[in-house]
Structures are given as structure tokens and as C-alpha cells.
C-alpha atoms as a PDB file:
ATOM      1  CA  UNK A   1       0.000   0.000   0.000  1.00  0.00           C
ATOM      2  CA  UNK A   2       3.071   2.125   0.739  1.00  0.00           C
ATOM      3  CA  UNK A   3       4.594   1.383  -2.038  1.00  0.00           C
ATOM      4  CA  UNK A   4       1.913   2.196  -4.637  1.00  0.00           C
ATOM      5  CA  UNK A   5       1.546   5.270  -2.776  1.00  0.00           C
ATOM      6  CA  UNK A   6       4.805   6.457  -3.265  1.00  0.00           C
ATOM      7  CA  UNK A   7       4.410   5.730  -6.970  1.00  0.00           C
ATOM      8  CA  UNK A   8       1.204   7.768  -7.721  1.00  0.00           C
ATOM      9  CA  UNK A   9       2.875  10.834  -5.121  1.00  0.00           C
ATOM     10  CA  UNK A  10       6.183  10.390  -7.519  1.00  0.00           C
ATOM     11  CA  UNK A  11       3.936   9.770 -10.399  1.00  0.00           C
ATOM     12  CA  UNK A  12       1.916  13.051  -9.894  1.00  0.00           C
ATOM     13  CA  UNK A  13       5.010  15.143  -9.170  1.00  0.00           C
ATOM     14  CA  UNK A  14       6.363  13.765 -12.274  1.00  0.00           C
ATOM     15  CA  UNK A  15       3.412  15.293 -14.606  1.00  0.00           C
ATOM     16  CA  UNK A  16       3.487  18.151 -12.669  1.00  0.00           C
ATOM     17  CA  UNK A  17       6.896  19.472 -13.432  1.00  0.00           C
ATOM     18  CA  UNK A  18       6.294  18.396 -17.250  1.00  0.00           C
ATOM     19  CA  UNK A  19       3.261  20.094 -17.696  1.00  0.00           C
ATOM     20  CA  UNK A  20       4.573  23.183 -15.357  1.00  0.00           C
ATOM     21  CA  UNK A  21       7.545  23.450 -18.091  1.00  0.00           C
ATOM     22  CA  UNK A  22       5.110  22.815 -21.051  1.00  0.00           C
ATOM     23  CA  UNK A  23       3.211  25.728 -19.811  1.00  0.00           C
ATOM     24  CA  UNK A  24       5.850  27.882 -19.277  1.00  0.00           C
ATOM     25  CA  UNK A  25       7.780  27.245 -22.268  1.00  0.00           C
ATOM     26  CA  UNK A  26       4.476  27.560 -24.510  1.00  0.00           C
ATOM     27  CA  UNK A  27       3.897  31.489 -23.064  1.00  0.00           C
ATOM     28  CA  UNK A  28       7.812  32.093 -24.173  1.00  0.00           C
ATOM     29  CA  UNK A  29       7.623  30.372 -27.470  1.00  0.00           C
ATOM     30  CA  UNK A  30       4.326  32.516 -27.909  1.00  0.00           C
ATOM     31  CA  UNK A  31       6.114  35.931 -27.016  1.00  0.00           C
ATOM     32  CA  UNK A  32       8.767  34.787 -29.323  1.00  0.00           C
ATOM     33  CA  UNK A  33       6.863  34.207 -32.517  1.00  0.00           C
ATOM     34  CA  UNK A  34       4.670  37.524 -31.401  1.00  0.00           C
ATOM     35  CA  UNK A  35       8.411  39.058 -31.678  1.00  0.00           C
ATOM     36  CA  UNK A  36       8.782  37.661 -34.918  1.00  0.00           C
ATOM     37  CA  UNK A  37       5.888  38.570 -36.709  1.00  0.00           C
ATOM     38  CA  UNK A  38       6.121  42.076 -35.061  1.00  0.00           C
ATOM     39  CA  UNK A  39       9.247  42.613 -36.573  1.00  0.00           C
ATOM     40  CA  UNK A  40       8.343  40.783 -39.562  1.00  0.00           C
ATOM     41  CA  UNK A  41       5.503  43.748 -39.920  1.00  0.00           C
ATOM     42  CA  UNK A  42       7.846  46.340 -38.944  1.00  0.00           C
ATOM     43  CA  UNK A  43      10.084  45.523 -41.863  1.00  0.00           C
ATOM     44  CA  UNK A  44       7.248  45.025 -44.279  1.00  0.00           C
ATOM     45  CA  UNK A  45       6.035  48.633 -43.222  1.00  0.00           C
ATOM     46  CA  UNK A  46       9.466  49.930 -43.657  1.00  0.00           C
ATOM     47  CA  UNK A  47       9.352  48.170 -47.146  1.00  0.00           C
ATOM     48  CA  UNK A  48       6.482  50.207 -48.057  1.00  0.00           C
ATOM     49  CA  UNK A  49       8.631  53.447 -47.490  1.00  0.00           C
ATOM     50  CA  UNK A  50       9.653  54.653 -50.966  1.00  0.00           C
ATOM     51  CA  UNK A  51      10.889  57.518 -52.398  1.00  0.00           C
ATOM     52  CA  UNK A  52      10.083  59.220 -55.859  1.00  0.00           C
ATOM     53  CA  UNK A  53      12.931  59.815 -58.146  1.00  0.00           C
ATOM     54  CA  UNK A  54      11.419  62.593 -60.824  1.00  0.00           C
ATOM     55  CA  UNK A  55      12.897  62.677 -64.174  1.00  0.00           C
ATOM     56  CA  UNK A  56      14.444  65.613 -66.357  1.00  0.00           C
ATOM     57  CA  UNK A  57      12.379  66.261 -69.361  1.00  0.00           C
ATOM     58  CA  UNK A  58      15.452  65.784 -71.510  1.00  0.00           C
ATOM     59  CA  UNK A  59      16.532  62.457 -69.879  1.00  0.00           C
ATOM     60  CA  UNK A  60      16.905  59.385 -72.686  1.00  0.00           C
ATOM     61  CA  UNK A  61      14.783  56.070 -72.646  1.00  0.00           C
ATOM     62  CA  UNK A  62      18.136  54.528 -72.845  1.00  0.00           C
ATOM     63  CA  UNK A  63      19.809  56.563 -70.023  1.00  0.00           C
ATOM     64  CA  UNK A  64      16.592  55.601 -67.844  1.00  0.00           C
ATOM     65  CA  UNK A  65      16.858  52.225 -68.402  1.00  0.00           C
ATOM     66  CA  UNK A  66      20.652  52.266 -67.047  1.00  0.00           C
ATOM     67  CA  UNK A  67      19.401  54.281 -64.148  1.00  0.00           C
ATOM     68  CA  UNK A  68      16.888  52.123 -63.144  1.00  0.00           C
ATOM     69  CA  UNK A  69      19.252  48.949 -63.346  1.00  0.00           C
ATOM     70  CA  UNK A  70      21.686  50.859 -61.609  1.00  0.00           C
ATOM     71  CA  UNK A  71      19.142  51.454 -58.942  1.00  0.00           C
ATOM     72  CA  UNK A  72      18.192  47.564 -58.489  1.00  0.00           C
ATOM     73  CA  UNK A  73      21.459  46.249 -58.174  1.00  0.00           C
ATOM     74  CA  UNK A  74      22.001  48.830 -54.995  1.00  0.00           C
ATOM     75  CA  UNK A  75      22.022  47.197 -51.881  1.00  0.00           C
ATOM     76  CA  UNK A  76      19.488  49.121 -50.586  1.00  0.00           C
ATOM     77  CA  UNK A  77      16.910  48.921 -52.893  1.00  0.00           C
ATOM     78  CA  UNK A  78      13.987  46.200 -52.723  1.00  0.00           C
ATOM     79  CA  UNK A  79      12.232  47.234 -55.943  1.00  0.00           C
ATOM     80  CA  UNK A  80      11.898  49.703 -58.553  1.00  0.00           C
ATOM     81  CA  UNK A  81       8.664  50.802 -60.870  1.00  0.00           C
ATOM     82  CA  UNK A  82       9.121  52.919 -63.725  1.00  0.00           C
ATOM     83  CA  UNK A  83       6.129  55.619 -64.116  1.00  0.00           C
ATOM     84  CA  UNK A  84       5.738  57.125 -67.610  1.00  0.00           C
ATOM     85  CA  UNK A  85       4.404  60.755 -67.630  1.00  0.00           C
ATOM     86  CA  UNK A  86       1.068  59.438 -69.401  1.00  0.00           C
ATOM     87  CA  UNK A  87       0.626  56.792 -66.625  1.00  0.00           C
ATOM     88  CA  UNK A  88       1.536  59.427 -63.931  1.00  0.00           C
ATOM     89  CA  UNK A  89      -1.136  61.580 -65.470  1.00  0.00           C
ATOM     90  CA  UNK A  90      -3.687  58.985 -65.823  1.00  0.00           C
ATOM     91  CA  UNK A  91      -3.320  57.790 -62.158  1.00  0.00           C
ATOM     92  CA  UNK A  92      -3.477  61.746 -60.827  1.00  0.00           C
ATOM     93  CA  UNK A  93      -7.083  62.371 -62.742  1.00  0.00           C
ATOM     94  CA  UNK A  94      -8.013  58.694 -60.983  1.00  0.00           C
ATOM     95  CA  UNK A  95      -7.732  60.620 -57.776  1.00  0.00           C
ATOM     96  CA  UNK A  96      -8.936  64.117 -58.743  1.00  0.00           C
ATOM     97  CA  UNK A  97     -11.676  62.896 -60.557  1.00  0.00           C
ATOM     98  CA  UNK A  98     -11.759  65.092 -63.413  1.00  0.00           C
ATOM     99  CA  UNK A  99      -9.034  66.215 -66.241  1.00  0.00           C
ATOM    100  CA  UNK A 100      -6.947  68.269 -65.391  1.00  0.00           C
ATOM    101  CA  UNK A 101      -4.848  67.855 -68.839  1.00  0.00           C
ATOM    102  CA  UNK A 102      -7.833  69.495 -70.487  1.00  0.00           C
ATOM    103  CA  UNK A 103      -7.919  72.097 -68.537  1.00  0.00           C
ATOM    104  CA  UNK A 104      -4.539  72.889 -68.464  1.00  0.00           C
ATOM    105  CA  UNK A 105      -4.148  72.066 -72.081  1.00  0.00           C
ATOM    106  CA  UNK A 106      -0.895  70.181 -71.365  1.00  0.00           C
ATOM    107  CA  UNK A 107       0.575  67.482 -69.620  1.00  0.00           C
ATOM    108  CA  UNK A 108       2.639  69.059 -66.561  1.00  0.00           C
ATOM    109  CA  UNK A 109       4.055  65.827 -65.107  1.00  0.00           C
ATOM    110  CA  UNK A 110       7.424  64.130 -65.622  1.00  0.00           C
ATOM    111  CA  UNK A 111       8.338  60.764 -65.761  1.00  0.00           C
ATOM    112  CA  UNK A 112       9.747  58.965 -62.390  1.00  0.00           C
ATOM    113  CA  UNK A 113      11.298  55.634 -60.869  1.00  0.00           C
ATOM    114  CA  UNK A 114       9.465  54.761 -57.766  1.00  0.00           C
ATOM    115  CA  UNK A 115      11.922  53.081 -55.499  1.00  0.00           C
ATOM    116  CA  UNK A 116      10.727  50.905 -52.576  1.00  0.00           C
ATOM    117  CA  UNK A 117      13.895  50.567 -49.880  1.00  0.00           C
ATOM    118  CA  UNK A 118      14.953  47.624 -47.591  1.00  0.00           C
ATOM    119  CA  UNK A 119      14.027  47.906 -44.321  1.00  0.00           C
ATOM    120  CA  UNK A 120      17.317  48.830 -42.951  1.00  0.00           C
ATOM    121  CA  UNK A 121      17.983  51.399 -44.795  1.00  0.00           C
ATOM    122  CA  UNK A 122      14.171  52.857 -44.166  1.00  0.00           C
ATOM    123  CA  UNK A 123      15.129  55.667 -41.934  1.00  0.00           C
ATOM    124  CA  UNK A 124      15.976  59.538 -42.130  1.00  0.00           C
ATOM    125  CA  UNK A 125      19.825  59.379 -42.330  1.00  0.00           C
ATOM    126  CA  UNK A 126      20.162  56.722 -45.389  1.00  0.00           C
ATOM    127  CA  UNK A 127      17.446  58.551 -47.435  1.00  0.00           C
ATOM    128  CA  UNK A 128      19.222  61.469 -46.561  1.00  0.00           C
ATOM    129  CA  UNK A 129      22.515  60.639 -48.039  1.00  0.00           C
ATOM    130  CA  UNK A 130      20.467  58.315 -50.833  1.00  0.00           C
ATOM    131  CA  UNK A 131      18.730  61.929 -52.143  1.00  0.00           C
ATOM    132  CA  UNK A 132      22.135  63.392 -52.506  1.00  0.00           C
ATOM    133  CA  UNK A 133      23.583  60.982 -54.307  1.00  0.00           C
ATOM    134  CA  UNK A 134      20.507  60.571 -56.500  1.00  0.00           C
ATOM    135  CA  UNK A 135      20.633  64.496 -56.917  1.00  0.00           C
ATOM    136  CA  UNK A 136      24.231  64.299 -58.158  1.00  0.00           C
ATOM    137  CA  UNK A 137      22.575  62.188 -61.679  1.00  0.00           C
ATOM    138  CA  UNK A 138      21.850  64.673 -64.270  1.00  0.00           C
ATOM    139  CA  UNK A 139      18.883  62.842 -65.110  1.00  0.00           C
ATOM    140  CA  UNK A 140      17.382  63.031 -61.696  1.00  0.00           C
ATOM    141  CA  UNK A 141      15.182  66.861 -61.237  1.00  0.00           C
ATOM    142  CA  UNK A 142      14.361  66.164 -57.833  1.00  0.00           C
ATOM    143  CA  UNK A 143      13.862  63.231 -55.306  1.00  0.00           C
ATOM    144  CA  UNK A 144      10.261  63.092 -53.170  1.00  0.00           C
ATOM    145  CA  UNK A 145       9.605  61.356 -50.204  1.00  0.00           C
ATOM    146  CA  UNK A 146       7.821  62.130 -47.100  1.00  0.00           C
ATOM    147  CA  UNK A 147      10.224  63.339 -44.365  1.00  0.00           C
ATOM    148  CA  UNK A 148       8.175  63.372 -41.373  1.00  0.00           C
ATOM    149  CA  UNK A 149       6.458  59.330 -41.987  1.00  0.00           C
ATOM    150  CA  UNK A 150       9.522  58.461 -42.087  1.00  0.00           C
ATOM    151  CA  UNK A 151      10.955  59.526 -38.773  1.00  0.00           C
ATOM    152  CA  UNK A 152       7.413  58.670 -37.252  1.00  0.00           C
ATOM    153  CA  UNK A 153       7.403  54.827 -38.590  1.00  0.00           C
ATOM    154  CA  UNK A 154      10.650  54.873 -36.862  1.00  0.00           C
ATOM    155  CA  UNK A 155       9.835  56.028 -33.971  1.00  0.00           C
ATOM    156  CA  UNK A 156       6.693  53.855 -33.363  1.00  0.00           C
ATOM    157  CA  UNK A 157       8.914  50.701 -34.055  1.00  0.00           C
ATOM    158  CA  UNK A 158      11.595  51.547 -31.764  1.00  0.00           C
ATOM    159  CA  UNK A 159       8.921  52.702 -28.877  1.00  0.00           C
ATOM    160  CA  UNK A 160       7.071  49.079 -29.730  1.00  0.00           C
ATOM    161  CA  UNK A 161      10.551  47.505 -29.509  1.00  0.00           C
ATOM    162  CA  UNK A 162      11.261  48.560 -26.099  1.00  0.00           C
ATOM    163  CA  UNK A 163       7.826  47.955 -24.794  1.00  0.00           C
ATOM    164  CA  UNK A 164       8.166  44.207 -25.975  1.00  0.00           C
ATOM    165  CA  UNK A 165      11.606  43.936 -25.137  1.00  0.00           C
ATOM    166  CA  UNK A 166      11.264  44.332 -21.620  1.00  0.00           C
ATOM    167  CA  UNK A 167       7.994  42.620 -21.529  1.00  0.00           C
ATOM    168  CA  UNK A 168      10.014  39.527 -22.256  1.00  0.00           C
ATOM    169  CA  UNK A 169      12.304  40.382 -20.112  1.00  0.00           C
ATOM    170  CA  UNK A 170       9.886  40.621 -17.352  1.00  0.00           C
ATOM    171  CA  UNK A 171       8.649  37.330 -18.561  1.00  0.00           C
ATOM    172  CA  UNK A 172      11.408  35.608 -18.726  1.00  0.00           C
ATOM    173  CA  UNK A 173      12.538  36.318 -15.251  1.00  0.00           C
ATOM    174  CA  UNK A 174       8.915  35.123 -14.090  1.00  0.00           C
ATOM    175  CA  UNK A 175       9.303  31.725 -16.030  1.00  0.00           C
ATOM    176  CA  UNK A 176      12.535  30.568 -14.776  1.00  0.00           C
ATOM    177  CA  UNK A 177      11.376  31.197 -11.096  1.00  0.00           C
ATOM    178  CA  UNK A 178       8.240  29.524 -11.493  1.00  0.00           C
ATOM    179  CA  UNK A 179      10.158  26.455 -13.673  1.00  0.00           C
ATOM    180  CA  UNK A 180      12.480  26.608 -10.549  1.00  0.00           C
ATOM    181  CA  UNK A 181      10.499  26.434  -8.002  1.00  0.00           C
ATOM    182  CA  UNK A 182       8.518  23.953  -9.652  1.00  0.00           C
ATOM    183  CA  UNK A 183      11.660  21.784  -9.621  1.00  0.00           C
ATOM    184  CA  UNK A 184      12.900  22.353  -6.413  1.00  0.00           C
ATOM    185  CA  UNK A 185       9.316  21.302  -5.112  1.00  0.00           C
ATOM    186  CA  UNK A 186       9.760  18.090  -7.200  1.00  0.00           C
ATOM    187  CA  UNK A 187      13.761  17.739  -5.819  1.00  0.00           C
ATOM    188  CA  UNK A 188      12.059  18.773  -2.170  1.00  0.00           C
ATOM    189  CA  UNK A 189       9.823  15.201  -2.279  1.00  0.00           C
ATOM    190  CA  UNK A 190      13.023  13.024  -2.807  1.00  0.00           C
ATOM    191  CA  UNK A 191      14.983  14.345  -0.119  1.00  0.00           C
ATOM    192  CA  UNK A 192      15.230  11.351   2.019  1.00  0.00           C
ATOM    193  CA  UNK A 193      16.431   9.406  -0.951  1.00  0.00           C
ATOM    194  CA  UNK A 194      19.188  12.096  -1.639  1.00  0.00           C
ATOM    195  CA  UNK A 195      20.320  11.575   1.784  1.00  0.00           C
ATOM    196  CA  UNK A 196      19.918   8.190   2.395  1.00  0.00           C
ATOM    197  CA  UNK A 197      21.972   7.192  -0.638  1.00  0.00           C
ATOM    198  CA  UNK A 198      24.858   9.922   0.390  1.00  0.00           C
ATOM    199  CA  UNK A 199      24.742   8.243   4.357  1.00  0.00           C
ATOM    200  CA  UNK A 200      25.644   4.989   2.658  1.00  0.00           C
ATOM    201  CA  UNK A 201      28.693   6.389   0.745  1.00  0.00           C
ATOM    202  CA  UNK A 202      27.254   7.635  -2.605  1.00  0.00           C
ATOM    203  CA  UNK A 203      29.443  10.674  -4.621  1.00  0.00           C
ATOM    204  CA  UNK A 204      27.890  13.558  -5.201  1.00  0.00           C
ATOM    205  CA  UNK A 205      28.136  13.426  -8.799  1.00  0.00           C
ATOM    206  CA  UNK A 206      26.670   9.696  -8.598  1.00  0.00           C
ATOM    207  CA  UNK A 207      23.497  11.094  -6.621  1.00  0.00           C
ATOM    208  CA  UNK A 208      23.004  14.333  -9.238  1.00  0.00           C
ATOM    209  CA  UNK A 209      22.905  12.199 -12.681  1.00  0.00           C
ATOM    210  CA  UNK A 210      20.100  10.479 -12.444  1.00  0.00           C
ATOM    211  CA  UNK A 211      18.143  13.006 -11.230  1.00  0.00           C
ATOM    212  CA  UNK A 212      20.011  15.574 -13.830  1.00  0.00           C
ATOM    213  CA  UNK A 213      18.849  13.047 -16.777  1.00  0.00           C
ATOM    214  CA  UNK A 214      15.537  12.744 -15.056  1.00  0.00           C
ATOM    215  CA  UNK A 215      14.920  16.585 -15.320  1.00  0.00           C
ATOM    216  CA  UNK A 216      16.532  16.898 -18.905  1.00  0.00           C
ATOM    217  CA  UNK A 217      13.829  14.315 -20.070  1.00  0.00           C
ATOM    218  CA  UNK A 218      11.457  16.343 -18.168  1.00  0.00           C
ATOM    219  CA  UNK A 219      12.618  19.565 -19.922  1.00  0.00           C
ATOM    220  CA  UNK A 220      12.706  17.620 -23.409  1.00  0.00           C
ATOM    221  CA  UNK A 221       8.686  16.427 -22.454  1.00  0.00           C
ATOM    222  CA  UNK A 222       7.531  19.819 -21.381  1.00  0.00           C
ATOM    223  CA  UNK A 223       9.138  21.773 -24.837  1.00  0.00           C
ATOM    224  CA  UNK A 224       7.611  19.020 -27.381  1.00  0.00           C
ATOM    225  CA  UNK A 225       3.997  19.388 -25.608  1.00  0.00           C
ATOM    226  CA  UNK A 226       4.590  23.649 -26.243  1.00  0.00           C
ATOM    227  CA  UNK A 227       6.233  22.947 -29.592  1.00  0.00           C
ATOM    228  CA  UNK A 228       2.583  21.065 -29.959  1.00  0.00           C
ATOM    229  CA  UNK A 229       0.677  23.680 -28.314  1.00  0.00           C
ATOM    230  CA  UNK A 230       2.352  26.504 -30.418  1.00  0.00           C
ATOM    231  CA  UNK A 231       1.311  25.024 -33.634  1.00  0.00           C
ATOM    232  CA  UNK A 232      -2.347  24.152 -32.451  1.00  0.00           C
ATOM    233  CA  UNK A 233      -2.021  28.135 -31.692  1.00  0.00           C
ATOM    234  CA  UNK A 234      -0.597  28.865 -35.147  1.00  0.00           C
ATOM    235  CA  UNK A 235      -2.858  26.733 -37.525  1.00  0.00           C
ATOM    236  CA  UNK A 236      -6.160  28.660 -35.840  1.00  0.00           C
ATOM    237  CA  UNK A 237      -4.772  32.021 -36.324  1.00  0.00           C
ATOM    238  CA  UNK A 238      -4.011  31.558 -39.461  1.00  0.00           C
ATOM    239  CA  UNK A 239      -7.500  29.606 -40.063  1.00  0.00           C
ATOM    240  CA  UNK A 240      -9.285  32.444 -38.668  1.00  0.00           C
ATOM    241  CA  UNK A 241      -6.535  35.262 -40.266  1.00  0.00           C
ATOM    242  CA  UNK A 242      -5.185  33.861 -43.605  1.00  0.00           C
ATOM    243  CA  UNK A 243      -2.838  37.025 -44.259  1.00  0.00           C
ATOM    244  CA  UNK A 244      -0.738  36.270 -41.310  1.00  0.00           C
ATOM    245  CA  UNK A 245       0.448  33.536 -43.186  1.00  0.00           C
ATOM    246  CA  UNK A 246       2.657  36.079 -45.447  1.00  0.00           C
ATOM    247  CA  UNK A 247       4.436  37.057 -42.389  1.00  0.00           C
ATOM    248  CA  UNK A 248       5.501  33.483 -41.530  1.00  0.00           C
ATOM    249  CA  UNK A 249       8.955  32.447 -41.788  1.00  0.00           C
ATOM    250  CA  UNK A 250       9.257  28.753 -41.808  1.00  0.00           C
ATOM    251  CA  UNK A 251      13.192  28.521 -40.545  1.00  0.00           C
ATOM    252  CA  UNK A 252      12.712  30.899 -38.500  1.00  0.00           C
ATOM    253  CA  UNK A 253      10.294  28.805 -36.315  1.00  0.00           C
ATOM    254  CA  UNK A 254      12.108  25.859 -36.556  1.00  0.00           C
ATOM    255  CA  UNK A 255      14.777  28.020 -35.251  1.00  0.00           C
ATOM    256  CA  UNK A 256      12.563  29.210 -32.524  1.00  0.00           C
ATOM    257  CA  UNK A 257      11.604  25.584 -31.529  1.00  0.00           C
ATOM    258  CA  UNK A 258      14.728  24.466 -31.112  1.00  0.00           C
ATOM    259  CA  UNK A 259      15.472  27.320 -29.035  1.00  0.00           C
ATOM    260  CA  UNK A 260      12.220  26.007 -26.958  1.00  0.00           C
ATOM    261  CA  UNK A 261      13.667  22.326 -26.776  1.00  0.00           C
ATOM    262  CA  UNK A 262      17.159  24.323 -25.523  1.00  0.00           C
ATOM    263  CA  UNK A 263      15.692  26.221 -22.945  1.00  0.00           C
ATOM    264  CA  UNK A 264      13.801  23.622 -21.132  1.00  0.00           C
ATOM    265  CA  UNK A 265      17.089  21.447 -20.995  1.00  0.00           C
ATOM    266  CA  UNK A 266      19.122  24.121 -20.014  1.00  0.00           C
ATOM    267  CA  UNK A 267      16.324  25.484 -17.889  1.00  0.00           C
ATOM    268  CA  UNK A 268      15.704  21.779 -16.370  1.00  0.00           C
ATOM    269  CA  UNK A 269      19.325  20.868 -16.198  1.00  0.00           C
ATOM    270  CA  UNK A 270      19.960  24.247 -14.004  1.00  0.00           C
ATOM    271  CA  UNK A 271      17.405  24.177 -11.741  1.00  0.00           C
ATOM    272  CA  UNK A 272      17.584  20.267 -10.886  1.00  0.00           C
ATOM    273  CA  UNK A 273      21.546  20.280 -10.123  1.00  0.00           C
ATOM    274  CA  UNK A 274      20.979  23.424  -7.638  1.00  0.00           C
ATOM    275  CA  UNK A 275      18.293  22.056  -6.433  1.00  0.00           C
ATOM    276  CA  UNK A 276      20.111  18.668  -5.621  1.00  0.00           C
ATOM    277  CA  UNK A 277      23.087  20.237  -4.453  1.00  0.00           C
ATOM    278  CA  UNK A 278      20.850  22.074  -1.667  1.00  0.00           C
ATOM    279  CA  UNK A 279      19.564  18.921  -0.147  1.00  0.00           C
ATOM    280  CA  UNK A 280      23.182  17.264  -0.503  1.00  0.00           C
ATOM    281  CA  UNK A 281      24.445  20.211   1.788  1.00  0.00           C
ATOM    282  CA  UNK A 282      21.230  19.805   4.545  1.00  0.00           C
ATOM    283  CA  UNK A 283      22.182  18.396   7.430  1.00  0.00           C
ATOM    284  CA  UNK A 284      19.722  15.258   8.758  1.00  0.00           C
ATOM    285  CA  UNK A 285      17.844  17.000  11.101  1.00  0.00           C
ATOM    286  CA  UNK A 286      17.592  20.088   8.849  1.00  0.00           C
ATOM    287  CA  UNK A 287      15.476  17.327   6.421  1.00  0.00           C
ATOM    288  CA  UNK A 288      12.080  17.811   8.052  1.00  0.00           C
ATOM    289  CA  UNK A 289      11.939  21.123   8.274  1.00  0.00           C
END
């Protein structure tokens, strides 16, 4: 009767500490891929920052062509869109709704080259430096872009940055005490064992690995059941939101699983030998207390 007891008590304290891990390793996988895909829309806004690169009304169809080549094979450019005068025109009475070419009785436009940037270079300084260099082209009038979006994109990002950064911070201080504790309450069960086994003349080291391998397993269990839980989460979202599936990265979440399976060995492994060590140091007496 004792002994099945002690099973079902070691049993239960068992699936505790898994499904304590799994649960605490699901919440920091899910702030994880919520840092991805925040970034992941960050850069795709920053994408969407372009500037207009207006053409002289003397500059060559050849000598535009160059240009624009010229402009795709810089590193900082993501994609370029040639805009005729005509199609510049036709797009501008779209959105004024009525002809303006009539009434001015000519065509005041000039041709362009849209550029769209990379995300790292989507900010106030490289544009800066990109306009003067674009100025220095004789077939380049004048460069357009819209100063003040620019800083303010910026500026939301980085704010949103540091909010989530020390969110997870916060987090992550939260998890490894509760993953400890968790641990130390499982460790805190087995005491008499620990010292029973190092009265009759057992090494330290000898009395730590299985208990070490026990709570790597443990930390393997718990990350596989979030890894599980994280794609349950995923597969709705995207069921219920299709378009977040365009700011999925594929490697990067294997990347971030593996980072999940990491932690809750590393996590497990940690916690577990400190938590051993304690009990090894406890004198007898100190045992029931």
C-alpha cells in the first residue's frame, strides 16, 4: 500500500513538473513568434517606405533604363517601378476625378522611378545621403519622399521595440522562477532518498545524474507538448486570419523551436543540479523542516 503510494505521489510530481515546463515554455515560445511577426511587420512597413525619383524632361529612354538597373542592383533597394508621364497623369485624374490635362491644355508631369527601400535602410539618415547621391545624376530633377512618416514609422517601431523587449524580459525572469520552483518542489519530495543514498557512501556526482537526466527528459517532455501547443495556436490564427500567413517564416520557427527544446534542458538541467546540491548540503535533522 506504501509502495503504490509512493508511486502515484512520484507519479503526480512527475506530470506536474512536465506540464509546469510545457506551460511555461508555450507562453515564451508565444512571445517569441509575437516578436517575430512584429518585426516581420515592422520591416514590411518599412518596405512600403519609398521615395520618388522625378525625371528631367530631356533624360533618354536609354539613359533611364541604365538608371533604373543601376538602382536595383544597390544594396538598398527592394524594388523599382518605372512611371511614364502618361501613366503618372492617368493615375493623378483617378484621384482628382476630373481632367486636369484638359484644362490645363498640357501634360505638366514628368516621368519617375518609384523606389521601394529595404528595411534597414528605411530611416531619415540613409534617405538622406540616398537623395544626394541621387541628386548628383543629371537625369534626376528632384527626389520626393515624405520626411516626417519616415521619422514617425521609426519612432513607433523603436517605442514598440522597447515595450516588448522588456515585456520579455519581465517574462522571462517570471518563467525561470516559477520552472524553478517547480523543480525544487519536485527535488524537495526526494529528499530522504538524496540523503539516504549519500549516508551509505554515494558521490555527489553519482546522486546528481540520475536526477540531472531525469529533469533533462522532463525539460525535453515539457518543450515538445509547447512545440505542440504553439502550432495548435498557429494553424487557428491563421485559419481564422489567412494574411498572417505572409508574415511566416518557416526557418525561422524551426529556429525558434529548437530554441524552446534548448531552454527547457538548459532550464531543467539548471534548476535540478541546484536544487540537488541544496539537499546534498542539509544536514539530517535540517530534512524535516
Amino acid at each position: 500500500m506504501s509502495d503504490r503510494y509512493s508511486k502515484r505521489r512520484l507519479t503526480g510530481s512527475t506530470f506536474t513538473t512536465i506540464v509546469s515546463l510545457s506551460l511555461v515554455l508555450f507562453m515564451l515560445g508565444l512571445l517569441g513568434i509575437i516578436i517575430l511577426n512584429t518585426r516581420k511587420l515592422a520591416d514590411n512597413v518599412k518596405e512600403n517606405i519609398g521615395f520618388q525619383v522625378i525625371l528631367n524632361e530631356t533624360a533618354k529612354e536609354v539613359d533611364v533604363a541604365k538608371l533604373q538597373k543601376t538602382l536595383d542592383a544597390s544594396e538598398y533597394v527592394r524594388s523599382t517601378e518605372f512611371v511614364t508621364k502618361e501613366e503618372a497623369a492617368e493615375k493623378l485624374q483617378k484621384d482628382l476625378g476630373e481632367d486636369f490635362i484638359g484644362f490645363l491644355g498640357f501634360n505638366p508631369l514628368l516621368s519617375s522611378i518609384h523606389v521601394n527601400l529595404k528595411a534597414e535602410y528605411a530611416n531619415a539618415d540613409s534617405l538622406a545621403w540616398i537623395e544626394k547621391d541621387m541628386l548628383e545624376t543629371k537625369l534626376v530633377k528632384e527626389v520626393i519622399y515624405q520626411k516626417s512618416l519616415v521619422s514617425m514609422i521609426n519612432e513607433n517601431v523603436q517605442k514598440i521595440s522597447v515595450v516588448i523587449l522588456g515585456f520579455s524580459s519581465l517574462l522571462m525572469i517570471i518563467a525561470l522562477a516559477l520552472i524553478n520552483n517547480t523543480i525544487r518542489l519536485s527535488i524537495y519530495s526526494k529528499r530522504f532518498i538524496i540523503k539516504t543514498m549519500q549516508l551509505v557512501g554515494a558521490t555527489q556526482g553519482f546522486i546528481r545524474r540520475p536526477f540531472v537526466f531525469a529533469g533533462i527528459r522532463h525539460g525535453v517532455y515539457g518543450a515538445l507538448i509547447a512545440i505542440a501547443m504553439l502550432v495548435g495556436v498557429l494553424y487557428v490564427t491563421q485559419k481564422q486570419l489567412p494574411e498572417l500567413k505572409e508574415l511566416q517564416d518557416q526557418n525561422m520557427l524551426l529556429t525558434l523551436f529548437g530554441i524552446v527544446i534548448v531552454l527547457g534542458i538548459i532550464i531543467s538541467w539548471i534548476s535540478t543540479s541546484l536544487a540537488v546540491r541544496k539537499y546534498l548540503r542539509l544536514k539530517s535533522d535540517d530534512l524535516y523542516f
